[in-house]
N, C-alpha and C. Protein backbone atom coordinates (compact mmCIF):
# COMPACT_ATOMS: atom_id res chain seq x y z
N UNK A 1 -10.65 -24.52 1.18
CA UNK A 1 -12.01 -24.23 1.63
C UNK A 1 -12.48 -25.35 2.56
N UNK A 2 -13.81 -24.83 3.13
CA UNK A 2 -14.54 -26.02 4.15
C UNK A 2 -14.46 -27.55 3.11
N UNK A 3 -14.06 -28.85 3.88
CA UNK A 3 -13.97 -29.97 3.88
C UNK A 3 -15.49 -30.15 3.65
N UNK A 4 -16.15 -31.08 3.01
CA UNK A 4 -17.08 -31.78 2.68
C UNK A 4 -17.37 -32.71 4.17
N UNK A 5 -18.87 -32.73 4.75
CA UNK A 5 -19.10 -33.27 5.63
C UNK A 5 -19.97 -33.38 5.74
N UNK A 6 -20.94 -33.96 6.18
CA UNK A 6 -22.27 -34.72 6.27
C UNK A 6 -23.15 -33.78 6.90
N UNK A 7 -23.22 -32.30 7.61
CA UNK A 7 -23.40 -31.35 7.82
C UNK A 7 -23.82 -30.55 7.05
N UNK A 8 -25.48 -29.83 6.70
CA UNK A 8 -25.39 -28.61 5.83
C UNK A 8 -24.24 -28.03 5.63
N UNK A 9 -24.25 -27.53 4.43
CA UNK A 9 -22.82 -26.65 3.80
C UNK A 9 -22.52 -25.13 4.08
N UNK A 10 -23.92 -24.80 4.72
CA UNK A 10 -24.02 -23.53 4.78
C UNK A 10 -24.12 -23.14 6.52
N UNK A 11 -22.98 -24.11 7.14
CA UNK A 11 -23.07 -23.20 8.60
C UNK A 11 -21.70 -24.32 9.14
N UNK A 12 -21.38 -23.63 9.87
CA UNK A 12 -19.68 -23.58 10.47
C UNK A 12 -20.01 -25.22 11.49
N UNK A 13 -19.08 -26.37 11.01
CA UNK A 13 -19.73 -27.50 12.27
C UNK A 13 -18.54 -27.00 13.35
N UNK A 14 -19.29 -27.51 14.13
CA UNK A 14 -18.57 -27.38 15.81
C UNK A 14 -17.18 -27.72 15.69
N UNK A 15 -16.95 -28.86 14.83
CA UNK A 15 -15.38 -29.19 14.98
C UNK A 15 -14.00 -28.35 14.53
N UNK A 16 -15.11 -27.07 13.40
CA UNK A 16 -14.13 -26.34 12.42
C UNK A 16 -13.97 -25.24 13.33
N UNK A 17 -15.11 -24.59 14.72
CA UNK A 17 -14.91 -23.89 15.25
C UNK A 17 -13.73 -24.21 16.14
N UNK A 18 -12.41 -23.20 16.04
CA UNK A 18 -11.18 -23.57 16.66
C UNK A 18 -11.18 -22.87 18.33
N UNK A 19 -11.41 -21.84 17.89
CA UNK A 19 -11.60 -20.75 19.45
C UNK A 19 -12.60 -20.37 19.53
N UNK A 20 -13.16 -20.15 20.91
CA UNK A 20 -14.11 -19.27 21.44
C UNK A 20 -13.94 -18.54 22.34
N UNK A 21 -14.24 -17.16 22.14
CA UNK A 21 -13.94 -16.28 22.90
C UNK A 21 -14.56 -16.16 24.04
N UNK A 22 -13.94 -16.23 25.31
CA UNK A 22 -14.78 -16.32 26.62
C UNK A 22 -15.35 -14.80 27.11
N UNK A 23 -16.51 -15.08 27.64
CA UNK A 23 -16.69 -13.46 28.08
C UNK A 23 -16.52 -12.90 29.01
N UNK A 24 -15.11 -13.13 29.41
CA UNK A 24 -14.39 -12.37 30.97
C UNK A 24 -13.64 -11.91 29.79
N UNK A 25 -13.19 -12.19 28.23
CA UNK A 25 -12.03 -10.90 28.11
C UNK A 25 -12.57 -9.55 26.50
N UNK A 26 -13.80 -10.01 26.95
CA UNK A 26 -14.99 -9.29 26.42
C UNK A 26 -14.31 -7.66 26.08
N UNK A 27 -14.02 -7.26 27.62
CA UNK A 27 -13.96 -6.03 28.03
C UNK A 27 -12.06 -5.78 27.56
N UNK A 28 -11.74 -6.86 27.09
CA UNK A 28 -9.92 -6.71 27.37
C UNK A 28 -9.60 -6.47 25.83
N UNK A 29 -10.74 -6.48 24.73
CA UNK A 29 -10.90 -6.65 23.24
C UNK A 29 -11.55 -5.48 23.23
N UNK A 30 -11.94 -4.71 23.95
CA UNK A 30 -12.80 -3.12 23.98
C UNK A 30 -11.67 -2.24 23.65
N UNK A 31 -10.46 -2.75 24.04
CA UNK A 31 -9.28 -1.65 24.08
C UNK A 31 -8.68 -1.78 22.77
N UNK A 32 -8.26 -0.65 22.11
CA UNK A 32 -7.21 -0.79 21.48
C UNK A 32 -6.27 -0.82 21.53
N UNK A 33 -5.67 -1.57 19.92
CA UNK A 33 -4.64 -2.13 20.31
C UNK A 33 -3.42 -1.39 19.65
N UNK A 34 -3.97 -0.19 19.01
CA UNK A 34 -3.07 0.69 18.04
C UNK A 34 -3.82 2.06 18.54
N UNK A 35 -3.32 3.33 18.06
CA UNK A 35 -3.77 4.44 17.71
C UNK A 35 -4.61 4.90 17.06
N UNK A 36 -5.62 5.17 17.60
CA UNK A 36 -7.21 5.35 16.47
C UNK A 36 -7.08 6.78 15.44
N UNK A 37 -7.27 6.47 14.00
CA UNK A 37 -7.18 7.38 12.75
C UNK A 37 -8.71 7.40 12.55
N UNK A 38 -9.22 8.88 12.57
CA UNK A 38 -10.62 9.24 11.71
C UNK A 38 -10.27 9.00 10.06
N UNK A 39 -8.96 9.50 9.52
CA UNK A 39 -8.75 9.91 8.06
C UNK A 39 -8.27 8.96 7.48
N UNK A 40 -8.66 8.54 6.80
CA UNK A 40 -7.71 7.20 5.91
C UNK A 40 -6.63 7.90 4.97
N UNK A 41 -6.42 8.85 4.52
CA UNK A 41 -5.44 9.55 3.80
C UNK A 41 -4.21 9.64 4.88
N UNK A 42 -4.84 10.11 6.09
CA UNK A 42 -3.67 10.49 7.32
C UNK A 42 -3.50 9.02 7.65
N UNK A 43 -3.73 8.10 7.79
CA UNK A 43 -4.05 6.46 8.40
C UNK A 43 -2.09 6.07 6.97
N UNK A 44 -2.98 6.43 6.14
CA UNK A 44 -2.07 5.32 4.83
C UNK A 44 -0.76 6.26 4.78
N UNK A 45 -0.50 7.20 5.11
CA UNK A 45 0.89 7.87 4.97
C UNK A 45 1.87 7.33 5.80
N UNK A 46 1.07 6.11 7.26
CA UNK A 46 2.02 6.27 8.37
C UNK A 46 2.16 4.21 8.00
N UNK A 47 1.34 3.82 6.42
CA UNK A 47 1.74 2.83 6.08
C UNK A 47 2.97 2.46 5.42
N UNK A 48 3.71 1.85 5.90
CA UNK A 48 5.01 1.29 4.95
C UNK A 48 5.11 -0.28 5.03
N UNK A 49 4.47 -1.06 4.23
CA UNK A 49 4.45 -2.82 3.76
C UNK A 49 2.98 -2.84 4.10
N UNK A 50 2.81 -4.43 3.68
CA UNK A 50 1.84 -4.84 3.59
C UNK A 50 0.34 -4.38 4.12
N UNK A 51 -0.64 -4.24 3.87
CA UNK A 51 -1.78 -3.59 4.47
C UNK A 51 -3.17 -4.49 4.65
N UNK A 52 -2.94 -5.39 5.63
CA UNK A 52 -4.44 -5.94 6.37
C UNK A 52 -5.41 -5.25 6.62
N UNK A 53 -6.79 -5.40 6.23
CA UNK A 53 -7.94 -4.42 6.86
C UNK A 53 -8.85 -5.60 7.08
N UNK A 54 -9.68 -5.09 8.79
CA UNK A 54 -10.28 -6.22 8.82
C UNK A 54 -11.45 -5.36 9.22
N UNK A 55 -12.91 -5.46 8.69
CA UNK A 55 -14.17 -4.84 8.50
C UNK A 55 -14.64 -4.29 7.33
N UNK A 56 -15.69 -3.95 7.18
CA UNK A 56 -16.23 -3.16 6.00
C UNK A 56 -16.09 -1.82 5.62
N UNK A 57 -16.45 -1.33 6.63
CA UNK A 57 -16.10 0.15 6.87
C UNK A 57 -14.90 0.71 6.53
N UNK A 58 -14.04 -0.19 7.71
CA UNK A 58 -12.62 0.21 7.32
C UNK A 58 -12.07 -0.31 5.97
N UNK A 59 -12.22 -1.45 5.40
CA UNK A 59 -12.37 -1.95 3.85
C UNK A 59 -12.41 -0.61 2.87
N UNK A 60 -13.80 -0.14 2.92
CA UNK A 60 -14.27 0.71 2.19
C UNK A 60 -13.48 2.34 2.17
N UNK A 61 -13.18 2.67 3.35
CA UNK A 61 -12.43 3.80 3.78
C UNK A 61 -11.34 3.90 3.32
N UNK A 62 -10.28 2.66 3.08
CA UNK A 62 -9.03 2.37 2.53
C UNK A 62 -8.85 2.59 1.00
N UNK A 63 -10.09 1.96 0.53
CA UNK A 63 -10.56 2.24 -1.16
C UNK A 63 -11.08 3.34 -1.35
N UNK A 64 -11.76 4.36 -0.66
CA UNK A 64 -11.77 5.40 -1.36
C UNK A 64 -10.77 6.60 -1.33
N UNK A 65 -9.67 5.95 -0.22
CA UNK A 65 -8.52 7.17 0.02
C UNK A 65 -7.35 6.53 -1.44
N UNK A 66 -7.68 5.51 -2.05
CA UNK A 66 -6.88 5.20 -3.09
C UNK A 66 -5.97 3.63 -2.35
N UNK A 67 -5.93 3.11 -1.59
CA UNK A 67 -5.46 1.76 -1.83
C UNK A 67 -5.98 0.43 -1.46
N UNK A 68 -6.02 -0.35 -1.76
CA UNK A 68 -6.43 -1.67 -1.94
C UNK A 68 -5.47 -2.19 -1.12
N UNK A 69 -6.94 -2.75 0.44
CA UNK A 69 -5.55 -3.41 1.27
C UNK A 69 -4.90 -4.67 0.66
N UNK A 70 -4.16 -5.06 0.53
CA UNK A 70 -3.32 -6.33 0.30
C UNK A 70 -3.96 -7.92 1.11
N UNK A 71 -4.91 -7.72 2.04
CA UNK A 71 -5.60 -8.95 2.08
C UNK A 71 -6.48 -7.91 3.14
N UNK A 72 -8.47 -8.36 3.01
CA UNK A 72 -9.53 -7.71 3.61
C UNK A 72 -10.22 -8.75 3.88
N UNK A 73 -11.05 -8.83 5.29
CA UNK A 73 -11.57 -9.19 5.71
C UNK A 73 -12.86 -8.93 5.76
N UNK A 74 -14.38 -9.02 5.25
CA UNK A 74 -15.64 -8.40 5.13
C UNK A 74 -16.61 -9.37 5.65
N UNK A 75 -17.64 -8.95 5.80
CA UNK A 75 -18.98 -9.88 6.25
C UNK A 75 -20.28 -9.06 5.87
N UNK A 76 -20.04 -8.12 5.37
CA UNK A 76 -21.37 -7.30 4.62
C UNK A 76 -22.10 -6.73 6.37
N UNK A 77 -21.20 -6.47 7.15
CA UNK A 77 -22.00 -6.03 8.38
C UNK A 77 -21.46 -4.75 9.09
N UNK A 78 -21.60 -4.04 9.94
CA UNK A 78 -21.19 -3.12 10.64
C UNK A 78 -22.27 -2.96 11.92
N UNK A 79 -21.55 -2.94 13.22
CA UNK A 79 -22.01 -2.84 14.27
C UNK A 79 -23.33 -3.98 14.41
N UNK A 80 -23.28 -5.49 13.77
CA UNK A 80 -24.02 -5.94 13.76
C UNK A 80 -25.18 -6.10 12.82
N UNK A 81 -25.04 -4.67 11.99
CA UNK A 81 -26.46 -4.78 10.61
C UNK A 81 -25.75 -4.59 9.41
N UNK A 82 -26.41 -4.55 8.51
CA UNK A 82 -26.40 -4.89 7.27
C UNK A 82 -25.33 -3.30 6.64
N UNK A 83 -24.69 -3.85 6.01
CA UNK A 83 -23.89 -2.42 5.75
C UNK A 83 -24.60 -1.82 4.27
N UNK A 84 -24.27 -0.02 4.50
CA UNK A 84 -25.36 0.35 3.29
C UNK A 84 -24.95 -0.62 1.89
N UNK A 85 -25.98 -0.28 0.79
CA UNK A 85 -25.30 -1.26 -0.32
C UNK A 85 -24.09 -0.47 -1.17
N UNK A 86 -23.85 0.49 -1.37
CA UNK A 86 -22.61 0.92 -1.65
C UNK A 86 -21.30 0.37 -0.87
N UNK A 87 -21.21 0.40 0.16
CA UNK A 87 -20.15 0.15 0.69
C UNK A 87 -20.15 -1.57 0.63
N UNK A 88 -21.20 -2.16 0.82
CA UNK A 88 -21.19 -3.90 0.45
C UNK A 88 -20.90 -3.93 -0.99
N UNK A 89 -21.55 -3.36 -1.80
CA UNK A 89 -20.71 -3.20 -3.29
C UNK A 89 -19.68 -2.98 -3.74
N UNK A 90 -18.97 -2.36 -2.92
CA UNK A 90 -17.46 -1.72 -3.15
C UNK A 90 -16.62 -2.55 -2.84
N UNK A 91 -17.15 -3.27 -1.45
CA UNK A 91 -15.73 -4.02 -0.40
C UNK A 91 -16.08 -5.21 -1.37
N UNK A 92 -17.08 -5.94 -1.91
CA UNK A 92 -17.26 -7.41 -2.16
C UNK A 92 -17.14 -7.22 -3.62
N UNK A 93 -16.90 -6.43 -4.20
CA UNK A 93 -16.89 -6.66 -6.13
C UNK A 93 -15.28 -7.50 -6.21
N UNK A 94 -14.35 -7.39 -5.37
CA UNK A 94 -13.01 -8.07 -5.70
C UNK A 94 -13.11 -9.33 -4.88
N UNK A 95 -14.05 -9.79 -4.58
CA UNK A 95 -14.08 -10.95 -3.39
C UNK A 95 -13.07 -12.12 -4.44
N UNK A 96 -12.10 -12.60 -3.58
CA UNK A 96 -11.55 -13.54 -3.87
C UNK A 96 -11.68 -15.02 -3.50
N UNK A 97 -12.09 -15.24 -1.91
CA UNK A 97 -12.27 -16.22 -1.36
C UNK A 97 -13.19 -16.01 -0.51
N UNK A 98 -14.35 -17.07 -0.45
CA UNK A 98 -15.17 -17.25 0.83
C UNK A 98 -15.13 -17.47 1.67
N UNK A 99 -15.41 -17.64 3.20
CA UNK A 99 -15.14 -18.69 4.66
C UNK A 99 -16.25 -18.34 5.28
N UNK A 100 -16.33 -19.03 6.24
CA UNK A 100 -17.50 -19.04 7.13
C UNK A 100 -16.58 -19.20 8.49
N UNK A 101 -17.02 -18.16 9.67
CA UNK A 101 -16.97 -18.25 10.23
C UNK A 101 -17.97 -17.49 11.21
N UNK A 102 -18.25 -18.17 12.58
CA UNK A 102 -18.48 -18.03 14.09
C UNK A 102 -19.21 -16.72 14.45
N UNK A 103 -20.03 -15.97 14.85
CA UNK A 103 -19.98 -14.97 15.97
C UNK A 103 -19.24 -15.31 16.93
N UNK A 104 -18.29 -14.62 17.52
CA UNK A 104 -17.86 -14.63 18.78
C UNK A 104 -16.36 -16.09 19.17
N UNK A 105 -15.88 -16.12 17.26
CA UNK A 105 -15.68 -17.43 16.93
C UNK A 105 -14.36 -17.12 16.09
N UNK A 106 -13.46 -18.18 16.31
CA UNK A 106 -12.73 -18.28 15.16
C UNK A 106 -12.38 -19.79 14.62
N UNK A 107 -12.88 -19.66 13.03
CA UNK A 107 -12.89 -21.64 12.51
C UNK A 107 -11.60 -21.73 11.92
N UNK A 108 -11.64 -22.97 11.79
CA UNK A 108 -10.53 -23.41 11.05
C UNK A 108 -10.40 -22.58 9.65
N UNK A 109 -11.52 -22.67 9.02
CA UNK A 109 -11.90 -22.06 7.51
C UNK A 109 -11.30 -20.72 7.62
N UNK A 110 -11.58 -20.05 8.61
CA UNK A 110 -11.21 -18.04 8.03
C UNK A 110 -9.50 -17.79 7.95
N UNK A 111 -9.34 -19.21 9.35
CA UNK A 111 -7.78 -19.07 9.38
C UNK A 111 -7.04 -19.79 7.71
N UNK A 112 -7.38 -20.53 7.48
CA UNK A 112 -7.30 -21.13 5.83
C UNK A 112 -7.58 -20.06 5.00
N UNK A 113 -8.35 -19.08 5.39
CA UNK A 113 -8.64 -18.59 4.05
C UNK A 113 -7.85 -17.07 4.29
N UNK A 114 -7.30 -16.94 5.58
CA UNK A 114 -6.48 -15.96 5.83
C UNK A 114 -4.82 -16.01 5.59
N UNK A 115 -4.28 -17.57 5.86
CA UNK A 115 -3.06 -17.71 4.94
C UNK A 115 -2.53 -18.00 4.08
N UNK A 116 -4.13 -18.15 3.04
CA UNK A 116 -4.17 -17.70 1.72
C UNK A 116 -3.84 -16.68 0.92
N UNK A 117 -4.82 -15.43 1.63
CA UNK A 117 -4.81 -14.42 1.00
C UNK A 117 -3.31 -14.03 1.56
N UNK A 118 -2.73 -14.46 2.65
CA UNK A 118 -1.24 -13.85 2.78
C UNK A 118 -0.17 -14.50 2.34
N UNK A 119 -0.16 -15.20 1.46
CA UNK A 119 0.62 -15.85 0.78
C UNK A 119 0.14 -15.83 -1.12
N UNK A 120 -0.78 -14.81 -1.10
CA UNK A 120 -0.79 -14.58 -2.70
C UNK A 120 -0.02 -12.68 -2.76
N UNK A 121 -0.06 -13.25 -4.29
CA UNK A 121 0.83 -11.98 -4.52
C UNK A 121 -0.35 -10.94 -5.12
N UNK A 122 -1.31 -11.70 -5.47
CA UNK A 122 -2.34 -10.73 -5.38
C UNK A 122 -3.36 -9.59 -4.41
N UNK A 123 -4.21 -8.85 -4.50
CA UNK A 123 -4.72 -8.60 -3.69
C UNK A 123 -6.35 -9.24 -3.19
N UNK A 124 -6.12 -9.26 -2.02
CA UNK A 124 -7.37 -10.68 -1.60
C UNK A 124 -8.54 -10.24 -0.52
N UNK A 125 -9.31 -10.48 -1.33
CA UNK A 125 -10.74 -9.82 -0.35
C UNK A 125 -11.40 -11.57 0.10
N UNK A 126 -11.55 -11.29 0.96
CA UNK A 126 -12.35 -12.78 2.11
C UNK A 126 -13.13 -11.76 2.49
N UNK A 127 -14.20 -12.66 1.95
CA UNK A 127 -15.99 -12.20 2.45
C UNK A 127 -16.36 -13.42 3.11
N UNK A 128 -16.20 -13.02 4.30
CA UNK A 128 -16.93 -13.61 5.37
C UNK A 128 -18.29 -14.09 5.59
N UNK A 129 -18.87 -15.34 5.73
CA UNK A 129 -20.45 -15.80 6.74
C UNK A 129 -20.03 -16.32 7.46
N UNK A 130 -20.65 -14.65 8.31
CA UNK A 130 -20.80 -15.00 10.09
C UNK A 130 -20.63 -13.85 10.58
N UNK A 131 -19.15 -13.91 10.99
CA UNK A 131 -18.37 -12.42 11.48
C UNK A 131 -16.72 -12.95 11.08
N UNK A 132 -16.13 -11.45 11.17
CA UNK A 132 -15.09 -11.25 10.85
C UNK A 132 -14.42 -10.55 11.99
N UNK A 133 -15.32 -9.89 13.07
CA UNK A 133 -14.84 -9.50 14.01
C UNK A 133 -13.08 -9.59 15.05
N UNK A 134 -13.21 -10.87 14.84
CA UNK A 134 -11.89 -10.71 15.77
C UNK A 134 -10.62 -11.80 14.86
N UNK A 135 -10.64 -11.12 13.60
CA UNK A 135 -10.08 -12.28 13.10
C UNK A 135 -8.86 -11.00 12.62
N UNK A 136 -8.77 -9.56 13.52
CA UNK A 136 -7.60 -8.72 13.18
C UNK A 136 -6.17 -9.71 14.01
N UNK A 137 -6.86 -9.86 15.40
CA UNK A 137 -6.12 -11.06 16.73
C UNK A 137 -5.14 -12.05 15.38
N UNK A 138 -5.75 -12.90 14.89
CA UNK A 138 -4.68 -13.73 14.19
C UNK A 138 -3.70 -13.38 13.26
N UNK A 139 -4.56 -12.29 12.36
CA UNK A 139 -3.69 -11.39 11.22
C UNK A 139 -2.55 -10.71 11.87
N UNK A 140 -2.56 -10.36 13.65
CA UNK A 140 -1.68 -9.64 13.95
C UNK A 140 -0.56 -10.86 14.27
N UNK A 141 -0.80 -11.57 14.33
CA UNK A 141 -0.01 -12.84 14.84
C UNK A 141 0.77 -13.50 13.40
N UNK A 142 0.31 -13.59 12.46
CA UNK A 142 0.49 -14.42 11.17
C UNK A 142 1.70 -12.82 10.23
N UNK A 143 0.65 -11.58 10.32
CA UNK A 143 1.42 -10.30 9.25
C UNK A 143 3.29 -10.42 9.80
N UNK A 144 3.69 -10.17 8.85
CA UNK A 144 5.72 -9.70 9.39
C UNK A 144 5.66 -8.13 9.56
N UNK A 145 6.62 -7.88 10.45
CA UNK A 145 6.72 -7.31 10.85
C UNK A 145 6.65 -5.84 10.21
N UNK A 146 6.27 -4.87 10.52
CA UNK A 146 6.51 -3.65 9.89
C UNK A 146 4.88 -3.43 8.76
N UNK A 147 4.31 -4.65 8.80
CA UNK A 147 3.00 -4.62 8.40
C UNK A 147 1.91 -3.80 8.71
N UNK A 148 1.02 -3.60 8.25
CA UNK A 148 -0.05 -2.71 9.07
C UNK A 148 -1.85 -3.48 9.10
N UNK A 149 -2.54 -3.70 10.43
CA UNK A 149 -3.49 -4.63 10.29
C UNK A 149 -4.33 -3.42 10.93
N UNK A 150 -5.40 -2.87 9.83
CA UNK A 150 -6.17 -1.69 10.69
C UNK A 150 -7.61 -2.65 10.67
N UNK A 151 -8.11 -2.33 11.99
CA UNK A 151 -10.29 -3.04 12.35
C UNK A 151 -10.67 -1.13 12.80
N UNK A 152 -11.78 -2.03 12.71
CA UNK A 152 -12.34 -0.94 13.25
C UNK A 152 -12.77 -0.51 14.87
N UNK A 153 -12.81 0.46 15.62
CA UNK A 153 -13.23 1.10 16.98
C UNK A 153 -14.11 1.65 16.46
N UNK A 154 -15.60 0.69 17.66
CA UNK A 154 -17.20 0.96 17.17
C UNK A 154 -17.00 2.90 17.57
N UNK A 155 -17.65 3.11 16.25
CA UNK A 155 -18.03 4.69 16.73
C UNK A 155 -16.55 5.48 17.48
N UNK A 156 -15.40 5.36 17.33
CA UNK A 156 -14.26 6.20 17.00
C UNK A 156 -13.32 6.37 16.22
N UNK A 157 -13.32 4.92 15.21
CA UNK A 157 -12.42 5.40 14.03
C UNK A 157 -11.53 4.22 14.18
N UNK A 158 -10.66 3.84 13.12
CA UNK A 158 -9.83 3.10 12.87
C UNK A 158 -8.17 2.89 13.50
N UNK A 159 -8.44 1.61 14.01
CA UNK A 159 -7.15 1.54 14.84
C UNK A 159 -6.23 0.74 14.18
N UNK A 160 -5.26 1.56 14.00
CA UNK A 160 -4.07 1.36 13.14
C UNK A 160 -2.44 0.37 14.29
N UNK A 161 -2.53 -0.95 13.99
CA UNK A 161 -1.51 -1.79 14.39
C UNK A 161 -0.38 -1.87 13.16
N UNK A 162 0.75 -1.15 13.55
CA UNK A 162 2.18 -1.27 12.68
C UNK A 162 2.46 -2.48 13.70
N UNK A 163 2.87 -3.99 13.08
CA UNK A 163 3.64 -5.71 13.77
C UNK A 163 4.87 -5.34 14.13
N UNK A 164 5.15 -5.57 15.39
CA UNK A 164 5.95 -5.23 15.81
C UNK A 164 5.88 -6.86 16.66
N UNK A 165 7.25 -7.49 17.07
CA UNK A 165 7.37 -8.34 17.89
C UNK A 165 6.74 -8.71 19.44
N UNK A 166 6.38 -7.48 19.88
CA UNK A 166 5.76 -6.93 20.89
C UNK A 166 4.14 -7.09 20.77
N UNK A 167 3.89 -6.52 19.70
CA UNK A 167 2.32 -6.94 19.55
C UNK A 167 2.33 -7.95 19.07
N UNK A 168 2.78 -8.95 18.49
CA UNK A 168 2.51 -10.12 18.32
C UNK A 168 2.57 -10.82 19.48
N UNK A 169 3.37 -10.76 20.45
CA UNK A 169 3.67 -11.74 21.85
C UNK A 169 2.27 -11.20 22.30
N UNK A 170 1.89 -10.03 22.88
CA UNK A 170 0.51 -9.92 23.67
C UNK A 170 -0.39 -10.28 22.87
N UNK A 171 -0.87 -10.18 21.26
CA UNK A 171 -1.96 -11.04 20.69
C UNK A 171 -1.89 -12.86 21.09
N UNK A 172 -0.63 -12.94 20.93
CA UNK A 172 -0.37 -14.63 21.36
C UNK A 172 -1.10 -14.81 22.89
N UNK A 173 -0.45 -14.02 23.82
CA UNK A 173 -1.49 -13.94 25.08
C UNK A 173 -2.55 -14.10 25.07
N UNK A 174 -3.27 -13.27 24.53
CA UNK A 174 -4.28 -13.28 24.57
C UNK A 174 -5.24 -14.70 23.90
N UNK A 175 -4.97 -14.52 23.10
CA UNK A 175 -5.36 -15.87 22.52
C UNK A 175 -5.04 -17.41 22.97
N UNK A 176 -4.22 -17.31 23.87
CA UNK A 176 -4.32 -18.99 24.64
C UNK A 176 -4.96 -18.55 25.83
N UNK A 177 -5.46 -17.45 26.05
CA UNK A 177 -6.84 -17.53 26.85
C UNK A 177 -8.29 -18.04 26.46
N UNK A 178 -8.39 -17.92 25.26
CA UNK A 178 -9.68 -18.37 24.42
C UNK A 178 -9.72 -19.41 24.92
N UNK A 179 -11.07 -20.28 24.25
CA UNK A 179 -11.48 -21.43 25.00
C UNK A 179 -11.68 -22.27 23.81
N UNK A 180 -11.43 -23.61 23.66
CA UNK A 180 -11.09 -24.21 22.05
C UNK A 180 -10.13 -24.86 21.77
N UNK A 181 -9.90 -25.53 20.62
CA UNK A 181 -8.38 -26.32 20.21
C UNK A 181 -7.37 -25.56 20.25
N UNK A 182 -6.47 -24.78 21.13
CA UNK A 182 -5.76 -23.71 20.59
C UNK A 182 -4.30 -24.75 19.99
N UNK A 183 -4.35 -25.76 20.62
CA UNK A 183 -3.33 -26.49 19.94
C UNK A 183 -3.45 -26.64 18.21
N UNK A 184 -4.43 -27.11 17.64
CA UNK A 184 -4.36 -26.88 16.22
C UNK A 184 -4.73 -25.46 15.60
N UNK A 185 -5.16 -24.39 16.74
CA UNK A 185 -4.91 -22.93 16.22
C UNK A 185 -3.53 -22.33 15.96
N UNK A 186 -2.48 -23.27 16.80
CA UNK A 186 -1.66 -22.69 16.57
C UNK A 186 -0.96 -23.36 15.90
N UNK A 187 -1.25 -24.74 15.44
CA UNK A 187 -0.40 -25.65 14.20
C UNK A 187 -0.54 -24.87 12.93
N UNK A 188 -2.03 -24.59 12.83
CA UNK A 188 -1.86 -23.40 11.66
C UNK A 188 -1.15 -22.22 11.88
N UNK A 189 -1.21 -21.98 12.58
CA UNK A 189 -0.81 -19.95 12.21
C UNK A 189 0.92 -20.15 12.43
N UNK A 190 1.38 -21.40 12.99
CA UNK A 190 2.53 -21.39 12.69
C UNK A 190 3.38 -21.85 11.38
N UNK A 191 2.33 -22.49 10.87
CA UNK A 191 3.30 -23.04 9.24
C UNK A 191 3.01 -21.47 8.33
N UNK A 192 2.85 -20.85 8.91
CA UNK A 192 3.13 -19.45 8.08
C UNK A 192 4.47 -18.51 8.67
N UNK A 193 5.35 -18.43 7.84
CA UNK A 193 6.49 -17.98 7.99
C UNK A 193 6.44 -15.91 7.95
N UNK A 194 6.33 -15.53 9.22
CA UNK A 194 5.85 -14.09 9.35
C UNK A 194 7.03 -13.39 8.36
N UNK A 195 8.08 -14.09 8.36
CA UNK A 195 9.10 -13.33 7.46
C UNK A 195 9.22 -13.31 6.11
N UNK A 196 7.99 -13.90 5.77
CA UNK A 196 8.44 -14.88 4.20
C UNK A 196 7.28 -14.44 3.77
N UNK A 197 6.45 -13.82 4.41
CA UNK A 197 4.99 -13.40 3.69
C UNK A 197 5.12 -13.09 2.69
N UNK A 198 3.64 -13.13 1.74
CA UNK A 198 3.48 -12.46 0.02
C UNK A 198 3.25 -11.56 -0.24
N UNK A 199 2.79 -11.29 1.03
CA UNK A 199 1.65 -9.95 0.40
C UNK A 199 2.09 -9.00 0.13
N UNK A 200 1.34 -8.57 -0.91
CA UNK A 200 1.89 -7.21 -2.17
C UNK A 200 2.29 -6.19 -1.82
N UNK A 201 2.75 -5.77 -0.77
CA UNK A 201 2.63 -4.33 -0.23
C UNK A 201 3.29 -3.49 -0.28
């Protein structure tokens, strides 16, 4: 978890923020990066290993078609507001670990608390303060291969990434475009062994 620092406890310091997303590739994160699923029943048939979900919505959608992704990403938000309380009730009753991170941001903390949950053999809900938004980008970089990391597409449905070597190289792209330490972004996400992962899946 966040390091102890002379900083209120309850907001992300500048130094833990690792990346920032610039807004020339604003429009290059609009696209998907998988095949968009309305049905989570039709979504989980075309799953085989591990299952990342990063949002609430999609969180919640996964649990009521019957599975529990293997590590979730939440922030109690959707499209910016408050998500109804059922669905914040549902995604956060298994919360395992906290982090704080960024709007428009990725900290040191979410990435800590993301190769956590992928290195337990349990299943791991990270409830997010802040956003969780673009923290599918690292999961696609960190999951092994044959994994599945579904976010959500505002207002069309869930976009389903099967890791493939290929999408990991263009998430890597993309991400040493960000603006930030990417040198210790990527000291972390590399002491995670994509082949050696835990997760339950």
């Amino acid at each position: 978890m966040t390091r102890d620092t002379d900083q209120p406890s309850d907001r992300t310091d500048e130094d833990e923020q690792l990346l920032v997303l610039p807004d020339e590739l604003r429009h290059e994160l609009k696209e998907p990066m998988g095949p968009i699923e309305t049905d989570a029943g039709r979504l989980l048939a075309d799953v085989d290993g591990p299952l990342i979900a990063v949002g609430d919505v999609v969180t919640y959608h996964l649990l009521q078609a019957g599975r529990q992704p293997d590590v979730a990403l939440v922030d109690e938000r959707t499209k910016r507001e408050a998500v109804d309380e059922e669905i914040r009730r549902t995604v956060t009753e298994d919360t395992t670990i906290e982090a704080v991170n960024p709007p428009a941001g990725i900290s040191e903390n979410v990435i800590e608390a993301l190769i956590e949950g992928l290195s337990s053999d349990e299943p791991t809900t990270i409830l997010v303060e802040g956003e969780e938004d673009l923290m599918a980008l690292p999961a696609i970089v960190v999951a092994p291969n044959g994994a599945s990391v579904v976010y959500g597409q505002p207002d069309e449905g869930m976009v389903h990434v099967t890791i493939t070597d290929d999408h990991r190289a263009d998430v890597r792209s993309l991400l040493d475009r960000f603006e930030g330490d990417t040198e210790r972004f990527w000291t972390l996400l590399e002491s995670v062994d994509t082949d050696a992962s835990s997760t339950n899946g």
